[in-house]
Protein backbone atom coordinates (compact mmCIF):
# COMPACT_ATOMS: atom_id res chain seq x y z
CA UNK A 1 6.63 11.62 26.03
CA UNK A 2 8.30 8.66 24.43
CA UNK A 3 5.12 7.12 22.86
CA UNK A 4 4.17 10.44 21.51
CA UNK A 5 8.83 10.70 19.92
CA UNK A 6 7.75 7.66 18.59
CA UNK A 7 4.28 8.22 16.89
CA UNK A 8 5.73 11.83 15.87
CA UNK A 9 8.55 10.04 14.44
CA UNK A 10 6.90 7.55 12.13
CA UNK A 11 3.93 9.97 11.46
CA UNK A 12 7.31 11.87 10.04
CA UNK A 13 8.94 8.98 8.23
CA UNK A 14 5.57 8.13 6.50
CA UNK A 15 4.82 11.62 5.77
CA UNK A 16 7.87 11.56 3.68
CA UNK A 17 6.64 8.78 1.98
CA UNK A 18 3.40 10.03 1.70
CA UNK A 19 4.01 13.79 1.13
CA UNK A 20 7.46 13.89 -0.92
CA UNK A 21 5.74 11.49 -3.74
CA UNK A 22 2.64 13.37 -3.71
CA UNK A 23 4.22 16.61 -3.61
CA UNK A 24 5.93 15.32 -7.10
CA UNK A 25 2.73 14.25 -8.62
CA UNK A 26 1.51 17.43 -7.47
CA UNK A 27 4.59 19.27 -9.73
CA UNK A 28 2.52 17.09 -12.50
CA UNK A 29 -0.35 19.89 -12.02
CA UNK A 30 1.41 22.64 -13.92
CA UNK A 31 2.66 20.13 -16.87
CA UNK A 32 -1.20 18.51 -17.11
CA UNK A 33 -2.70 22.56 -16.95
CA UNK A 34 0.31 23.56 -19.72
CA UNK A 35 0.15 21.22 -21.56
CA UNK A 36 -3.79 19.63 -21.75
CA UNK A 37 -6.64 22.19 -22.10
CA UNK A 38 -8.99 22.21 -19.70
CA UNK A 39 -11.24 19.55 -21.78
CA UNK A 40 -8.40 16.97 -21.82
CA UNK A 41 -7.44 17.40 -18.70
CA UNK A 42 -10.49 17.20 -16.96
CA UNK A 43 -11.11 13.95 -18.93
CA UNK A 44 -8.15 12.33 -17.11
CA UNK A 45 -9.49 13.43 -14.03
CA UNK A 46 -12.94 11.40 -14.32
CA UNK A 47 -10.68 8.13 -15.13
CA UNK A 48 -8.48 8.91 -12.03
CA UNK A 49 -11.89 9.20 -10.18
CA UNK A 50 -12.86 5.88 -11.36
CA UNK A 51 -9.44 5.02 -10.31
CA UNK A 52 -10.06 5.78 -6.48
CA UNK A 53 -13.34 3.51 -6.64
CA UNK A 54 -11.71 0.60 -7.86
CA UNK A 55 -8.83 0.62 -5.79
CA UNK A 56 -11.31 0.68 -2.61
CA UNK A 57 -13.12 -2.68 -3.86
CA UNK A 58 -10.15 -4.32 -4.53
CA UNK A 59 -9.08 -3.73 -1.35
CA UNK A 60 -12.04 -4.82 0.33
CA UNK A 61 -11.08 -3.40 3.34
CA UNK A 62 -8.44 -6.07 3.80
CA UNK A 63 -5.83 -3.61 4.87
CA UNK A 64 -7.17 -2.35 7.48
CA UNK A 65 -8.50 -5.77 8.61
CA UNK A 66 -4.64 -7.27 8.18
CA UNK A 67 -3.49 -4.51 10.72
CA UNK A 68 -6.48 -5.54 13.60
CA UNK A 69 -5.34 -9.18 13.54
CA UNK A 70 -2.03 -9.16 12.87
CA UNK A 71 -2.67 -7.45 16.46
CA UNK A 72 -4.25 -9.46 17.51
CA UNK A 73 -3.86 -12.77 16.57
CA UNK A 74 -0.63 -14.96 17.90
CA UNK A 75 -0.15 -16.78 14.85
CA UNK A 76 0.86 -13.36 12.70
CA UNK A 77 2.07 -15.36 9.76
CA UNK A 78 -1.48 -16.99 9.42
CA UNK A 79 -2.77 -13.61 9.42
CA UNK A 80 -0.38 -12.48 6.39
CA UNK A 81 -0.63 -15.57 4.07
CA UNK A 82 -4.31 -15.41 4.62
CA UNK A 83 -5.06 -11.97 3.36
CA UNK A 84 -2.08 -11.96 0.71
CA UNK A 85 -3.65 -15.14 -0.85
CA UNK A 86 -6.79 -13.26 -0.52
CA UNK A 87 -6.12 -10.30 -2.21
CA UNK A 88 -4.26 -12.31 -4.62
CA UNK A 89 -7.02 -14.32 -5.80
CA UNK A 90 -9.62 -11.63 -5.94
CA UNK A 91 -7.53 -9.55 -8.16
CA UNK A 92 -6.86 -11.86 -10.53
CA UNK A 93 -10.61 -12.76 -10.91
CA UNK A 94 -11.03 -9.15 -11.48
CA UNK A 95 -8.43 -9.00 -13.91
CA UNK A 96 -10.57 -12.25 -15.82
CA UNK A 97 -13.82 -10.36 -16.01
CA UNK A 98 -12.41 -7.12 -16.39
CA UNK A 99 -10.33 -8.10 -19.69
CA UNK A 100 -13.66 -9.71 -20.68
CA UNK A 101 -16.37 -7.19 -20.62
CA UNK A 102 -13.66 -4.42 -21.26
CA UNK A 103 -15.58 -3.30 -24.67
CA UNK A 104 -18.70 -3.07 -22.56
CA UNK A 105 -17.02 -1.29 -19.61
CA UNK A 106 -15.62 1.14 -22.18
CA UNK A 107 -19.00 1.86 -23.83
CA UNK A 108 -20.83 1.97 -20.37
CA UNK A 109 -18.74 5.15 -19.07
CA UNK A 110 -17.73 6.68 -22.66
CA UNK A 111 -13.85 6.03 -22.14
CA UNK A 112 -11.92 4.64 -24.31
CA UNK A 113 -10.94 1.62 -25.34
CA UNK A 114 -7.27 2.02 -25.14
CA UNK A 115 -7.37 3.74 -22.04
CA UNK A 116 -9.64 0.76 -19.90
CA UNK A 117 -6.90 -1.69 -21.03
CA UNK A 118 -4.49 0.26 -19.54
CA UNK A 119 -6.04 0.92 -16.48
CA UNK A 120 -7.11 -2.47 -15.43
CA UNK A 121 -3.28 -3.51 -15.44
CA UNK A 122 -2.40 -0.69 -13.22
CA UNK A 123 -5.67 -1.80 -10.57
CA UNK A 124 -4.31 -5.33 -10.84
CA UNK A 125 -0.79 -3.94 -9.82
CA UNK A 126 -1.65 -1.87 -7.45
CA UNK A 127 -3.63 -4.43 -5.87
CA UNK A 128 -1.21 -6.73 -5.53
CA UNK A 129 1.33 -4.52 -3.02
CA UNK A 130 -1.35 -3.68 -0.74
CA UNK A 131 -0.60 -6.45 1.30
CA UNK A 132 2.98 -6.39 0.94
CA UNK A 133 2.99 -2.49 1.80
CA UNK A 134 0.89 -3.31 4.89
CA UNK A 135 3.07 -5.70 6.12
CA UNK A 136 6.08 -3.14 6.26
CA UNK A 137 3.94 -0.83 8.10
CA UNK A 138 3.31 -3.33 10.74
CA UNK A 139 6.39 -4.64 10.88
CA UNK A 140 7.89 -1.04 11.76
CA UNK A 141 9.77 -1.04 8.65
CA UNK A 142 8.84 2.31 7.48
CA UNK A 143 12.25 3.35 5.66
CA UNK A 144 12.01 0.74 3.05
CA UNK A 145 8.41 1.59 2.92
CA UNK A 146 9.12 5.43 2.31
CA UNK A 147 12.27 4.38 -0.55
CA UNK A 148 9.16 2.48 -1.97
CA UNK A 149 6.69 4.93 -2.65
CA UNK A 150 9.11 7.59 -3.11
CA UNK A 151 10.49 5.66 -6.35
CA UNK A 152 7.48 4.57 -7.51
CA UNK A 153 6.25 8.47 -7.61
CA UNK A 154 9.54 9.44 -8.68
CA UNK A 155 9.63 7.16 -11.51
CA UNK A 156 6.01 8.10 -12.48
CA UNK A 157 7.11 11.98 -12.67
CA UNK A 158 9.94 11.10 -14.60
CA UNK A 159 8.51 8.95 -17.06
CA UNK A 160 5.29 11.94 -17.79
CA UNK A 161 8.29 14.82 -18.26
CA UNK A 162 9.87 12.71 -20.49
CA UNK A 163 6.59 11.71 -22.49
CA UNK A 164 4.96 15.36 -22.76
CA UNK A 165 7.90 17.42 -22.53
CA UNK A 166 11.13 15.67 -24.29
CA UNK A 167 9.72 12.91 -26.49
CA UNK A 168 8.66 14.07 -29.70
CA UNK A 169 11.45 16.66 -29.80
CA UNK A 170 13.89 13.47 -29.21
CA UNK A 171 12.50 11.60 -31.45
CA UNK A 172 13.37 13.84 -34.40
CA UNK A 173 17.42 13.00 -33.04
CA UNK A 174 17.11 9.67 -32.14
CA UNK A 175 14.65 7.71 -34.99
CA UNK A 176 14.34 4.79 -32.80
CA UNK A 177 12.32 6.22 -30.62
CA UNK A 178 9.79 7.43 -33.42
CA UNK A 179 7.41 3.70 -32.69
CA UNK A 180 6.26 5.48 -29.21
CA UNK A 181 6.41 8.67 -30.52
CA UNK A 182 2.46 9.32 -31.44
CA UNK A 183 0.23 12.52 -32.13
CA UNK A 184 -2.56 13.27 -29.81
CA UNK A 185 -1.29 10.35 -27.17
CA UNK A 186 -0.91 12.19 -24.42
CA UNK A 187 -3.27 10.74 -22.11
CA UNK A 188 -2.32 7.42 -22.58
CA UNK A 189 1.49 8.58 -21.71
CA UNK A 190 0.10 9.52 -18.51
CA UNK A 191 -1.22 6.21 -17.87
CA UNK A 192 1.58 4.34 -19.10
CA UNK A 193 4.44 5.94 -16.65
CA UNK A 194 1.59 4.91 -14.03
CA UNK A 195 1.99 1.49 -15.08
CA UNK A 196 5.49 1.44 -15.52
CA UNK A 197 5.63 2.44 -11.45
CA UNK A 198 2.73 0.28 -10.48
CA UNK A 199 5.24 -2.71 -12.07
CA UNK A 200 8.09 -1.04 -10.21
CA UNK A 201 6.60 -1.54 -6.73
CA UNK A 202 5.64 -4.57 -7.56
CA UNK A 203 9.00 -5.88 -8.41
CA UNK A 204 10.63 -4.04 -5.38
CA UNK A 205 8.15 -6.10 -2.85
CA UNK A 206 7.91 -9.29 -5.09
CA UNK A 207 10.04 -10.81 -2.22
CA UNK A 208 7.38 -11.07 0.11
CA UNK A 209 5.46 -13.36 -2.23
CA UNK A 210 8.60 -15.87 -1.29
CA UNK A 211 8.80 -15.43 2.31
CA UNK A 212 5.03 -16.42 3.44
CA UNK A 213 3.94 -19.38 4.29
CA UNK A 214 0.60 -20.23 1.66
CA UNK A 215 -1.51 -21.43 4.97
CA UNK A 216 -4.75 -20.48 3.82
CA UNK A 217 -7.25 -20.32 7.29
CA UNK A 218 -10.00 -20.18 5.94
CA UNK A 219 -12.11 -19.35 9.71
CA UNK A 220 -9.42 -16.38 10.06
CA UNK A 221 -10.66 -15.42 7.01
CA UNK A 222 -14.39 -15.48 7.70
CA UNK A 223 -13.26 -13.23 10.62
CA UNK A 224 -11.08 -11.04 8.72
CA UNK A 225 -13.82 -10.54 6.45
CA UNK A 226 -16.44 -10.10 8.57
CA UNK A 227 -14.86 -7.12 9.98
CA UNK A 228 -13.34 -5.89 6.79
CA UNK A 229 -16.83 -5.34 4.71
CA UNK A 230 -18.03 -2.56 6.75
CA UNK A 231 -14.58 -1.21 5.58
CA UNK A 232 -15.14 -1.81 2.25
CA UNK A 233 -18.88 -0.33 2.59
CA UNK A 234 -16.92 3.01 4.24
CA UNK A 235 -14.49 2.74 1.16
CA UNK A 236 -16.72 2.97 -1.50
CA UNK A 237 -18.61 5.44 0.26
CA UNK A 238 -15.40 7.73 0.73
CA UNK A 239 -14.36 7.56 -2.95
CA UNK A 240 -18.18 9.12 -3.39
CA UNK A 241 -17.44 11.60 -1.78
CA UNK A 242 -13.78 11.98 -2.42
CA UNK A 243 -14.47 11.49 -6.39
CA UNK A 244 -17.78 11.59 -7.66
CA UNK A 245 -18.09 14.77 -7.82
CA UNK A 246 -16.34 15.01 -10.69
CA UNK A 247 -18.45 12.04 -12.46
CA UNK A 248 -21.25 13.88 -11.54
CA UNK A 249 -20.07 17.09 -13.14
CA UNK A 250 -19.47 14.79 -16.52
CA UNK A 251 -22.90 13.29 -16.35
CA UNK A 252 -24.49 16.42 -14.80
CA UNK A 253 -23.72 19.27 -16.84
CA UNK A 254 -24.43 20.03 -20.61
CA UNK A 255 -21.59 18.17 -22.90
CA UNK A 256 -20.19 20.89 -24.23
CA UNK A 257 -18.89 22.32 -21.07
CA UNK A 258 -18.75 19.36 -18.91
CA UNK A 259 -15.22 18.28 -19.18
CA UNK A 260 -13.90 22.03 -19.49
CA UNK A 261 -15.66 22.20 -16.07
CA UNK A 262 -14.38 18.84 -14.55
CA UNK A 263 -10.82 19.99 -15.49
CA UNK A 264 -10.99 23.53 -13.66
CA UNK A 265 -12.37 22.35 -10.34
CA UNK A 266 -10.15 19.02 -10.56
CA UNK A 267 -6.91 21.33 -10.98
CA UNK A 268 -8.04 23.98 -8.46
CA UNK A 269 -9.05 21.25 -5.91
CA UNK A 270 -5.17 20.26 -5.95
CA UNK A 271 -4.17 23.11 -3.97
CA UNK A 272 -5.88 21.21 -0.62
CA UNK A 273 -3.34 18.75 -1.44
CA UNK A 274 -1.70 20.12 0.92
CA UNK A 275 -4.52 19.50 3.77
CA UNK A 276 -4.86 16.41 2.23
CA UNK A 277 -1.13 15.29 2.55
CA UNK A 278 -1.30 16.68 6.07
CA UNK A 279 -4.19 14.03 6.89
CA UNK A 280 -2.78 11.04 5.08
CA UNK A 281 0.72 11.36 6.80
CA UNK A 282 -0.82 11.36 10.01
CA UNK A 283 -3.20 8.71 9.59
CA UNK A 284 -0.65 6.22 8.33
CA UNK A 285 1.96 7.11 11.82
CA UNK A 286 -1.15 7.16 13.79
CA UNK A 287 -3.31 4.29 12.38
CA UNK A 288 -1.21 1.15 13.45
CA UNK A 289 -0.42 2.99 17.09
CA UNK A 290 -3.74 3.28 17.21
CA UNK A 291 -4.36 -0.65 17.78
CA UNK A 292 -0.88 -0.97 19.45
CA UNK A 293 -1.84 0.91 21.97
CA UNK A 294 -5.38 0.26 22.56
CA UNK A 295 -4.90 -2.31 25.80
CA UNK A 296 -2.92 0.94 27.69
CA UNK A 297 -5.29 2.68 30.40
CA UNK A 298 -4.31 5.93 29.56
CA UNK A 299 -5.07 5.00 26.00
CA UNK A 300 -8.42 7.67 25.62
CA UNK A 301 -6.01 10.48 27.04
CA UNK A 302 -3.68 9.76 24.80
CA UNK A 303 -6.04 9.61 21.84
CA UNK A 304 -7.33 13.12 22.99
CA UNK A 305 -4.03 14.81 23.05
CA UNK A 306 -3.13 13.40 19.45
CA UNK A 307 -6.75 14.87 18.07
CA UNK A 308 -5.60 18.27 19.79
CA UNK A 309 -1.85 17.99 18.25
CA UNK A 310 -3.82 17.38 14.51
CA UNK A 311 -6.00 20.43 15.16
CA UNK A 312 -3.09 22.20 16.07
CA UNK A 313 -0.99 22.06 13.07
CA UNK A 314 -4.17 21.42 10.77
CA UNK A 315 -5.33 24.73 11.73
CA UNK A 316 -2.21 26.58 10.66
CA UNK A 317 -1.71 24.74 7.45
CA UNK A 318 -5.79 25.95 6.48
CA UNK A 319 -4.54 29.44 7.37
CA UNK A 320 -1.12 28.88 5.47
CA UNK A 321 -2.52 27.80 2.39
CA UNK A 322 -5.68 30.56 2.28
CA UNK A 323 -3.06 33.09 2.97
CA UNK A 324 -0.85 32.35 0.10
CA UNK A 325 -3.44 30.67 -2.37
CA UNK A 326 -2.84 33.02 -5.67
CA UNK A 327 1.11 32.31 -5.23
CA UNK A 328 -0.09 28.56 -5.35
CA UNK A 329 -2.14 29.14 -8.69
CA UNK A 330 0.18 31.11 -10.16
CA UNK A 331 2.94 28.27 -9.36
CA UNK A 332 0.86 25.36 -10.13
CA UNK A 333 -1.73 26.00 -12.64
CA UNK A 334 -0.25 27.72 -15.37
CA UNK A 335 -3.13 28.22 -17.83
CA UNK A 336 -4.68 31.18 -16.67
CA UNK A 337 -8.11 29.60 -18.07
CA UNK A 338 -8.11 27.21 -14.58
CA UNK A 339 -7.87 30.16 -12.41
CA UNK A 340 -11.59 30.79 -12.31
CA UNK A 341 -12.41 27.47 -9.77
CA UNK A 342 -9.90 28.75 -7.03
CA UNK A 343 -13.17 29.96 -5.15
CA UNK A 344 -13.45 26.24 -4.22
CA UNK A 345 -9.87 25.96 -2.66
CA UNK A 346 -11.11 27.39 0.94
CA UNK A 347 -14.20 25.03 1.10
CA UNK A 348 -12.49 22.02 -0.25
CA UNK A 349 -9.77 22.43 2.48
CA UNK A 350 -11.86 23.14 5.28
CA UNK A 351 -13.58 19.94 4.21
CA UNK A 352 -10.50 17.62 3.83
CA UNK A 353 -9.78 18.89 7.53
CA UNK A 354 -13.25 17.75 8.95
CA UNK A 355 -12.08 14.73 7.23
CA UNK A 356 -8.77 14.36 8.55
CA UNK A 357 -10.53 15.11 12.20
CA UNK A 358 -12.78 12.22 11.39
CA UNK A 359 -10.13 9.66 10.67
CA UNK A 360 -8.88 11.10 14.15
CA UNK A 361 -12.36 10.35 15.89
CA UNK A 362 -12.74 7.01 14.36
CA UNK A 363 -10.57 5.35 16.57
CA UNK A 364 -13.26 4.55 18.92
CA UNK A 365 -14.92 2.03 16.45
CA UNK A 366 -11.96 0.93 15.43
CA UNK A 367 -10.19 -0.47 18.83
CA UNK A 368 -13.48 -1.75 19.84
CA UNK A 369 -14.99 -3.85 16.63
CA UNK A 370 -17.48 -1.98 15.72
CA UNK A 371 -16.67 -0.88 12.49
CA UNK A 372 -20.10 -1.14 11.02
CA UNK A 373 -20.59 1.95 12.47
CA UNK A 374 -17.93 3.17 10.41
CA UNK A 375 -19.92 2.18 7.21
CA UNK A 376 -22.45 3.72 8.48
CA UNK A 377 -21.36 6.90 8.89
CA UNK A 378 -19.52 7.02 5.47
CA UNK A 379 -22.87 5.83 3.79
CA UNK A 380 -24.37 8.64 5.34
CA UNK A 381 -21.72 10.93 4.04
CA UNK A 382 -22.12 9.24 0.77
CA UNK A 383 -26.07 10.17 0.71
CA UNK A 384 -25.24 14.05 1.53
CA UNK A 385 -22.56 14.20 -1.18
CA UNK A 386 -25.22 12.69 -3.94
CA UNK A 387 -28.14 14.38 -2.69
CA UNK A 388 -26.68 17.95 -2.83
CA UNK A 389 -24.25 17.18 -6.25
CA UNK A 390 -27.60 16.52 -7.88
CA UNK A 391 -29.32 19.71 -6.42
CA UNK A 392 -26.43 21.95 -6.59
CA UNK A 393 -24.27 21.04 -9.85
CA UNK A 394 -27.70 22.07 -12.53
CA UNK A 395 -27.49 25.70 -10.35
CA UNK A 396 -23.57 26.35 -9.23
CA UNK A 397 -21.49 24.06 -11.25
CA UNK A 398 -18.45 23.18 -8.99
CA UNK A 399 -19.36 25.41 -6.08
CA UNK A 400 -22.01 22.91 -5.60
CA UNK A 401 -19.54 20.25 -5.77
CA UNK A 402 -17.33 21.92 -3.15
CA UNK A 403 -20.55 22.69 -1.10
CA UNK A 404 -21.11 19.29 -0.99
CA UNK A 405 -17.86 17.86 -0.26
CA UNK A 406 -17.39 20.34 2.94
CA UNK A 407 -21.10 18.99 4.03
CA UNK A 408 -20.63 15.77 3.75
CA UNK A 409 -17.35 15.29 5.66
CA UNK A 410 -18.31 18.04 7.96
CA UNK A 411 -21.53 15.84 9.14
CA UNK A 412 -19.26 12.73 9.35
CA UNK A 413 -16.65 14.28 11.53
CA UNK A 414 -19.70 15.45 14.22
CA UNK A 415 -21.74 12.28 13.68
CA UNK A 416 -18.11 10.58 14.88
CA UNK A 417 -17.88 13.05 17.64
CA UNK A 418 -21.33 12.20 19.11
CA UNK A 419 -21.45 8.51 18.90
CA UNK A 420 -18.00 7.85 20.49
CA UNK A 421 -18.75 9.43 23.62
CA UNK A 422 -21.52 6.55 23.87
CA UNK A 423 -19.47 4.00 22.81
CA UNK A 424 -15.83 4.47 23.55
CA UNK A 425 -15.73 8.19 26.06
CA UNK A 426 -12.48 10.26 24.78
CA UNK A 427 -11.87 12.98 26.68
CA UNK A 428 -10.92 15.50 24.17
CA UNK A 429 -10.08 19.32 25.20
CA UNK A 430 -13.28 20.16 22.91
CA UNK A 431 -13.07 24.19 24.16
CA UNK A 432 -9.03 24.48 22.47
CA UNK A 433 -9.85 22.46 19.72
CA UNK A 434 -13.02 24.56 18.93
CA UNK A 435 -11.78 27.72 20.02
CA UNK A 436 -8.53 26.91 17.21
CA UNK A 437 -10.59 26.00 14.10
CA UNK A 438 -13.04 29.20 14.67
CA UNK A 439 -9.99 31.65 14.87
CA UNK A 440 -8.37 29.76 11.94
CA UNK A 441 -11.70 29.85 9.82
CA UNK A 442 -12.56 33.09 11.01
CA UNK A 443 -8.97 34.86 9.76
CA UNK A 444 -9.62 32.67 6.56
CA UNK A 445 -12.43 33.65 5.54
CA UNK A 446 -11.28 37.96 6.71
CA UNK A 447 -8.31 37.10 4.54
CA UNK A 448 -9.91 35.26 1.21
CA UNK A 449 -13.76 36.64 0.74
CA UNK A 450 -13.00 39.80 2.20
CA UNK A 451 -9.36 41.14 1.26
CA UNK A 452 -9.00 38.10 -1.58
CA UNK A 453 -5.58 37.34 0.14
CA UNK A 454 -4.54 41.19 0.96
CA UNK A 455 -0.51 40.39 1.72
CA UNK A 456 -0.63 43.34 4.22
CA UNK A 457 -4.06 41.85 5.96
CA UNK A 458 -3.36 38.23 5.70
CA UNK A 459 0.33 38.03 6.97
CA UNK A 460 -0.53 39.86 10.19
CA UNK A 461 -3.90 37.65 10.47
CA UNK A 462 -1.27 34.79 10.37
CA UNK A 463 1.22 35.63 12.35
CA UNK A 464 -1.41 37.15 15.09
CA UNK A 465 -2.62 32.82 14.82
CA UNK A 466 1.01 31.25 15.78
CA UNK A 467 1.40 34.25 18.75
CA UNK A 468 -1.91 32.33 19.88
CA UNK A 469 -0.97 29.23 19.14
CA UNK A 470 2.40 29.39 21.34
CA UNK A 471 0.94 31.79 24.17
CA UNK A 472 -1.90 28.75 25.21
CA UNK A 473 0.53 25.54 24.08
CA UNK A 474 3.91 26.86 25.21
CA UNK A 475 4.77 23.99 27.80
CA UNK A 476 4.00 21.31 25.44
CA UNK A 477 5.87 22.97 22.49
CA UNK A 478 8.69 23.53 24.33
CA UNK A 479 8.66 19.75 25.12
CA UNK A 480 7.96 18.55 21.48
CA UNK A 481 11.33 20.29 20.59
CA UNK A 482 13.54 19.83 23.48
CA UNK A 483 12.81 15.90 22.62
């Protein structure tokens, strides 16, 4: 059971890191829905889409790539001045064309000027700490990785209260603050505290830039690559089906309501967050372990009891959330005029669980090279999300967004299933981890569609899921917490 304290232990560290800044950015939902109307708001929700897309293809799949050969490779400081200087290179000649076609950019997807400049600063930023963060990770340094993120977030949040909420009636008190004080500037507030973080992290890992070494191999590079651009090709094809959605609402619908429509299903799609920063906490513990421990014999059982562990506690937190959805909208989006997308919440999170079972399943063509196949499948995701957003958004509007999501991710998580047994045999307990996500789907759907979160149905429903839970997992339950 140590290797499992261990994983359990930096899956927890990097949930902090992942979960406590997220959870503030999530606290940013009920300023954005208070404060924006539904127009505005979903407006800065089609940028932050473009936002997701970018940051994949500056990435390149490098990331990933740095943690497979830093692995693997003997000479690990080749591996980390080779990608840094990659990264570092490619982002600048971004930052080159980006600053010069930014009036066509701007024209091409009807944003504005003022808000392009300030978003290719922030992709340039954000760029540059991804091999820096990396680094940490694989180092085992995942404190100073959490105190990180957790003050970039934190300084982000701050900066947006103080903005929306405290500027303008400061400024009447104190007159020097009356040259950042402007009407109708709200959105670009938003993306200035993101800047002023993105520089933040930058600064706090600018050391690393001093430690490497500047040995530029370029055949480690060929390799890196080579294994990396399936990654990117999986990237770009997540933030399709991650994000567009939303662009294809924009570009879909009639102008008049487009935006109001972007801006309800964006704000009710935050309450998966918390599926999502379920997922992302336990693929960042899992993810390096994952290639540490691929040379161990007992590394497929291994993999198969971690998959059951994430169904496990997935499971509850898709019950958990169904249960108490309208406390969550009440809490979070305080406009009342948002409310009328929370029929999406239950098919967005069962989708961002098939996802997070996916990243789970994709070991196998991770550990063994062949992460073309990964492409592949996320390509194929990518087709299902397009095909039905353009069938389904003229007819149900976000429903057909959210139908689309859970169909797309859903067919990626079996497609994963079926072609690892092939390639890389896991022997997962497929009858518990079945037999959870019907009963959990099952009471979710008794206690949303049927008694639209009944207290006096739902509790019981949920309660009646942990008895079940702890009556077939006892002995290994008992031994998570005695350790």
């Amino acid at each position: 059971m140590g290797i499992f304290q261990k994983l359990f232990k930096q899956t927890f560290i990097y949930g902090m890191a992942t979960v406590l800044p997220r959870m503030l950015s999530f606290l940013l939902v009920p300023l954005y829905t208070n404060q924006l109307p539904t127009e505005e708001y979903g407006k800065v929700s089609i940028i932050f889409s473009y936002f997701v897309l970018f940051n994949v293809i500056l990435a390149y799949g490098m990331e990933t790539a740095f943690f497979r050969f830093f692995n693997k490779e003997k000479n690990k400081d080749n591996v980390v001045s080779t990608s840094a200087i990659s990264i570092a290179i490619s982002s600048f000649v971004f930052l080159i064309i980006a600053l010069l076609l930014k009036h066509q950019i701007a024209d091409w997807i009807d944003i504005k000027l003022k808000y392009i400049n300030l978003v290719i600063w922030i992709l340039l930023l954000d760029a540059l700490v991804i091999i820096p963060f990396s680094w940490l990770r694989a180092k085992e340094r995942p404190i100073r990785y959490a105190i990180i993120k957790i003050t970039n977030v934190a300084i982000n949040f701050g900066l947006n209260i103080f903005f929306l909420l405290f500027l303008t009636e400061l400024s009447f008190h104190f007159s020097f603050l009356n040259w950042i004080c402007k009407d109708d500037y709200e959105i670009s507030y938003i993306f200035i505290s993101n800047l002023i973080a993105s520089g933040f992290a930058l600064v706090a890992l600018i050391s690393f830039y001093s430690k490497i070494s500047y040995r530029f191999d370029k055949e480690l590079w060929k390799k890196m690559m080579k294994y990396a651009l399936p990654i990117l090709i999986a990237g770009i094809a997540y933030s399709i089906n991650e994000t567009f959605d939303r662009i294809l609402l924009d570009f879909l619908l009639p102008e008049d309501v487009a935006d109001h429509m972007v801006g309800v299903y964006s704000a009710c799609y935050k309450l998966a967050l918390f599926m999502t920063l379920f997922a992302t906490a336990f693929r960042l513990g899992i993810e390096p372990f994952f290639f540490n421990y691929a040379s161990n014999k007992n590394a497929p059982d291994t993999y198969a009891r971690i998959t059951k562990y994430f169904v496990i506690l997935g499971s509850f937190i898709f019950l958990f959330v169904i249960v108490f959805v309208h406390v969550l909208k009440i809490a979070f989006l305080r406009d009342t005029s948002y409310w009328e997308a929370v029929k999406i919440v239950p098919l967005i999170l069962l989708a961002n669980f098939c996802l997070g079972i996916y990243h789970n399943l994709s070991v196998w063509y991770k550990v063994t090279d062949r992460t073309r196949f990964g492409a592949y499948i996320s390509v194929f995701g990518a087709v299902i999300t397009l095909l039905l957003n353009f069938l389904l958004i003229p007819k149900y509007t976000y429903i057909g967004s959210a139908i689309a999501t859970l169909a797309a991710y859903g067919s990626m998580m079996m497609i994963s299933w079926y072609l690892g047994r092939k390639y890389y045999p896991i022997p997962y307990d497929l009858k518990k981890i079945g037999a959870y996500l019907l009963l959990s789907i099952s009471f979710s759907i008794i206690s949303f569609y049927i008694f639209d979160s009944n207290y006096i149905i739902s509790i019981p429903l949920l309660l009646v899921f942990l008895v079940i839970l702890y009556a077939f997992e006892k002995k290994e339950i008992k031994q998570l917490l005695k350790r």
